[in-house]
N, C-alpha and C. Protein backbone atom coordinates (compact mmCIF):
# COMPACT_ATOMS: atom_id res chain seq x y z
N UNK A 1 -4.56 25.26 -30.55
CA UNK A 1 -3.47 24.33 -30.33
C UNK A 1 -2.43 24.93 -29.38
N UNK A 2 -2.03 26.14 -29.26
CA UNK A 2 -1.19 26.92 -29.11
C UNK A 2 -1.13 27.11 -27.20
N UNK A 3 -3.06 26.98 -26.99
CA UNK A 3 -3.28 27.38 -25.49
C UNK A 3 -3.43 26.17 -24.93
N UNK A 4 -3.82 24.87 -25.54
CA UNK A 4 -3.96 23.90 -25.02
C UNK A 4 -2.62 23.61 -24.71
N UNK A 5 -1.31 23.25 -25.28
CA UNK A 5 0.11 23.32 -24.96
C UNK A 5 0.33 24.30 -23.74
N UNK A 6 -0.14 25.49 -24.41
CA UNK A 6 0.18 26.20 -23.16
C UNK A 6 -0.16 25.76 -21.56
N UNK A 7 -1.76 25.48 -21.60
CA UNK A 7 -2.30 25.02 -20.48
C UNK A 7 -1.90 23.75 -19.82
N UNK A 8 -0.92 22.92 -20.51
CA UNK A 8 -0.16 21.63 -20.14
C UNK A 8 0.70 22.23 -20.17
N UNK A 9 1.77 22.98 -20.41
CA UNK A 9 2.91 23.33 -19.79
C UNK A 9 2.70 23.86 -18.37
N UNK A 10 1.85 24.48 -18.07
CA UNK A 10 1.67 25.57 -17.36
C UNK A 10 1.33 24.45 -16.04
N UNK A 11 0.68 23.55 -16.11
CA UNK A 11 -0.22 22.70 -15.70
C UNK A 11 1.36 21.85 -15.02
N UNK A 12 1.89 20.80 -15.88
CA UNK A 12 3.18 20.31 -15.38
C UNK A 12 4.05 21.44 -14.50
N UNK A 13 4.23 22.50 -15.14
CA UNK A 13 5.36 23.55 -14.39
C UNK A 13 4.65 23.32 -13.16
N UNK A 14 3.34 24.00 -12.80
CA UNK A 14 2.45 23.80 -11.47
C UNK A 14 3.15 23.07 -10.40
N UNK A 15 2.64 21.83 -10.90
CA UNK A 15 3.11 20.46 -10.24
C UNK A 15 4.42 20.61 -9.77
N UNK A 16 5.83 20.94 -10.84
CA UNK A 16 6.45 20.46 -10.42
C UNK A 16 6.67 21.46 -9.08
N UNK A 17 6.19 22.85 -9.19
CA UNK A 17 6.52 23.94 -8.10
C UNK A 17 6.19 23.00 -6.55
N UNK A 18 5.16 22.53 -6.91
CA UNK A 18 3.89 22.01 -5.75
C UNK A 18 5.15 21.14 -5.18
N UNK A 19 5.58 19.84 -5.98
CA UNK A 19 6.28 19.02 -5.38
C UNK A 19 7.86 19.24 -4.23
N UNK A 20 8.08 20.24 -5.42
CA UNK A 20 9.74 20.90 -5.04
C UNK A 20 9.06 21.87 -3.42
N UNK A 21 8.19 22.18 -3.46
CA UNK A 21 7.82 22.55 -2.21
C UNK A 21 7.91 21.80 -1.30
N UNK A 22 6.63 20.75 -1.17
CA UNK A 22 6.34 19.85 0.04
C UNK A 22 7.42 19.40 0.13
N UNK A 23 8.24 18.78 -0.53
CA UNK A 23 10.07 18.52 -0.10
C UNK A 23 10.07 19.11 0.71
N UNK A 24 10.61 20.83 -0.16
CA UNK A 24 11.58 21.61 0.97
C UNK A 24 10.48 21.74 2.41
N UNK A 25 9.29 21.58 2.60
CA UNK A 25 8.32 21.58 3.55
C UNK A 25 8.71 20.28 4.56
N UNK A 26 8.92 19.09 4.19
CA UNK A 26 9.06 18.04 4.72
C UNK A 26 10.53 18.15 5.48
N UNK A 27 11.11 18.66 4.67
CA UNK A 27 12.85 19.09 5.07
C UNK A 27 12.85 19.51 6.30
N UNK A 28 12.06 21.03 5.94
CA UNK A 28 11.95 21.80 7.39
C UNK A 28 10.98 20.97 8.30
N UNK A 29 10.23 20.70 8.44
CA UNK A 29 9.76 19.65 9.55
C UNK A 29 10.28 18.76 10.28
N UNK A 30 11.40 17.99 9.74
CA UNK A 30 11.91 16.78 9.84
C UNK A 30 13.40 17.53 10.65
N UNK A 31 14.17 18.46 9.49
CA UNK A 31 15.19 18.54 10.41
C UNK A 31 15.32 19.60 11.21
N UNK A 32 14.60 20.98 10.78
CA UNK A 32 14.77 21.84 11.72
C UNK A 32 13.93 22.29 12.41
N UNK A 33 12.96 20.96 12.79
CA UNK A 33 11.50 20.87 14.02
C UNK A 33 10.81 22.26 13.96
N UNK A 34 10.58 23.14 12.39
CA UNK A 34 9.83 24.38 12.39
C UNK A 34 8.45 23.48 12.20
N UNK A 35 7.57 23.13 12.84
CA UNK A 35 6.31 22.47 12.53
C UNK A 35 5.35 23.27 11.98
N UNK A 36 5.47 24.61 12.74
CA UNK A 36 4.50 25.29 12.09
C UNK A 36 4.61 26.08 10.92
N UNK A 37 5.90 26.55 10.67
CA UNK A 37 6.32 26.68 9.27
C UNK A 37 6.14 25.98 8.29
N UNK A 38 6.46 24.76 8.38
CA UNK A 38 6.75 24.20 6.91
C UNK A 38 4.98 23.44 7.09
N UNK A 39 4.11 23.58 7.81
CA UNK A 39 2.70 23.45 7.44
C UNK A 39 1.82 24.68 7.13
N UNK A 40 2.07 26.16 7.78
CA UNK A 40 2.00 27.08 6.74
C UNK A 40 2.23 27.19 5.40
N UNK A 41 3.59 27.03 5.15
CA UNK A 41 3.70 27.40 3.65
C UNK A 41 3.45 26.09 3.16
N UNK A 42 3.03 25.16 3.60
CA UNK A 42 2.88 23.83 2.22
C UNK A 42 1.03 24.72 1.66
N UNK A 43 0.85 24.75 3.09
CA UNK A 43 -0.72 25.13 2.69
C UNK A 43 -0.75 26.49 1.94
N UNK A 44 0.13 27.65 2.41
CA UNK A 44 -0.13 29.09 1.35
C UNK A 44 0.32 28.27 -0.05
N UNK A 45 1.22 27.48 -0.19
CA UNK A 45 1.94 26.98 -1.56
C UNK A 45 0.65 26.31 -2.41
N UNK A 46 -0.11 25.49 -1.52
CA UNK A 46 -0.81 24.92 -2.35
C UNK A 46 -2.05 25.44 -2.52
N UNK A 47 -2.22 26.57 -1.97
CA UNK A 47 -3.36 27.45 -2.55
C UNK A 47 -2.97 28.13 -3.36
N UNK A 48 -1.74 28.77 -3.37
CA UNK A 48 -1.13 29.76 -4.78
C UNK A 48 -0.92 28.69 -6.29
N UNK A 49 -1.03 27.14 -6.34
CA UNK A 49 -1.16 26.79 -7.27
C UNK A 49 -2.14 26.09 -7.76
N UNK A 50 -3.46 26.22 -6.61
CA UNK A 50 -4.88 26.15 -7.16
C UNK A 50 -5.21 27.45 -7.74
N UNK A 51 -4.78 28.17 -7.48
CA UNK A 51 -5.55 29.57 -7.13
C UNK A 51 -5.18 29.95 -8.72
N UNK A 52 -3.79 29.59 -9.03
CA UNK A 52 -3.16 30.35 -10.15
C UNK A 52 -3.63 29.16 -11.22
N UNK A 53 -4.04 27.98 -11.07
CA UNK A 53 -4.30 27.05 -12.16
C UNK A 53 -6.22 27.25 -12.10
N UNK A 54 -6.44 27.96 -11.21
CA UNK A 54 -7.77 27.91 -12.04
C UNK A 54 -7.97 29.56 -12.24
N UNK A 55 -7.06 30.27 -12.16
CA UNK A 55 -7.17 31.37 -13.29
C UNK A 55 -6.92 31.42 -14.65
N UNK A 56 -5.89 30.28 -14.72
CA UNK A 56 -5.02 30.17 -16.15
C UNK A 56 -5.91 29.37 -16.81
N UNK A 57 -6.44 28.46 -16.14
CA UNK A 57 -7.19 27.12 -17.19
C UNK A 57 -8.33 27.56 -17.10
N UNK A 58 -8.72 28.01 -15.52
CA UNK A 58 -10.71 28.07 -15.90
C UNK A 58 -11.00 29.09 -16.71
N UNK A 59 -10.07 30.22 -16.95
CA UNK A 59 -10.90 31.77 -17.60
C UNK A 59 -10.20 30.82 -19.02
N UNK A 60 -10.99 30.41 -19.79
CA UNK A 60 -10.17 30.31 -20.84
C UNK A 60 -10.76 31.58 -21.63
């Protein structure tokens, strides 16, 4: 019971990192024309929270 909670907390927290990113990603695109920045890090961002959700969930 204890890891399944866990693995939905962990799971939502994820997300919300992911989202609060592509924001600040969209931010920098939009206003301070870094194009290639804020499409770097959306992409390192969203591999560090595949990467880290299928360590946490797949090794159960």
């Amino acid at each position: 019971m204890i890891t399944i909670l866990f693995h939905v907390v962990f799971l939502l927290f994820s997300l919300f990192v992911l989202v609060q990113s592509i924001s600040y990603s969209i931010y920098e695109y939009k206003t301070e024309k870094n194009h290639y920045g804020s499409i770097v890090f959306t992409i390192f961002t969203l591999f560090c929270v595949i990467f880290s959700n299928y360590i946490i969930i797949g090794n159960n």
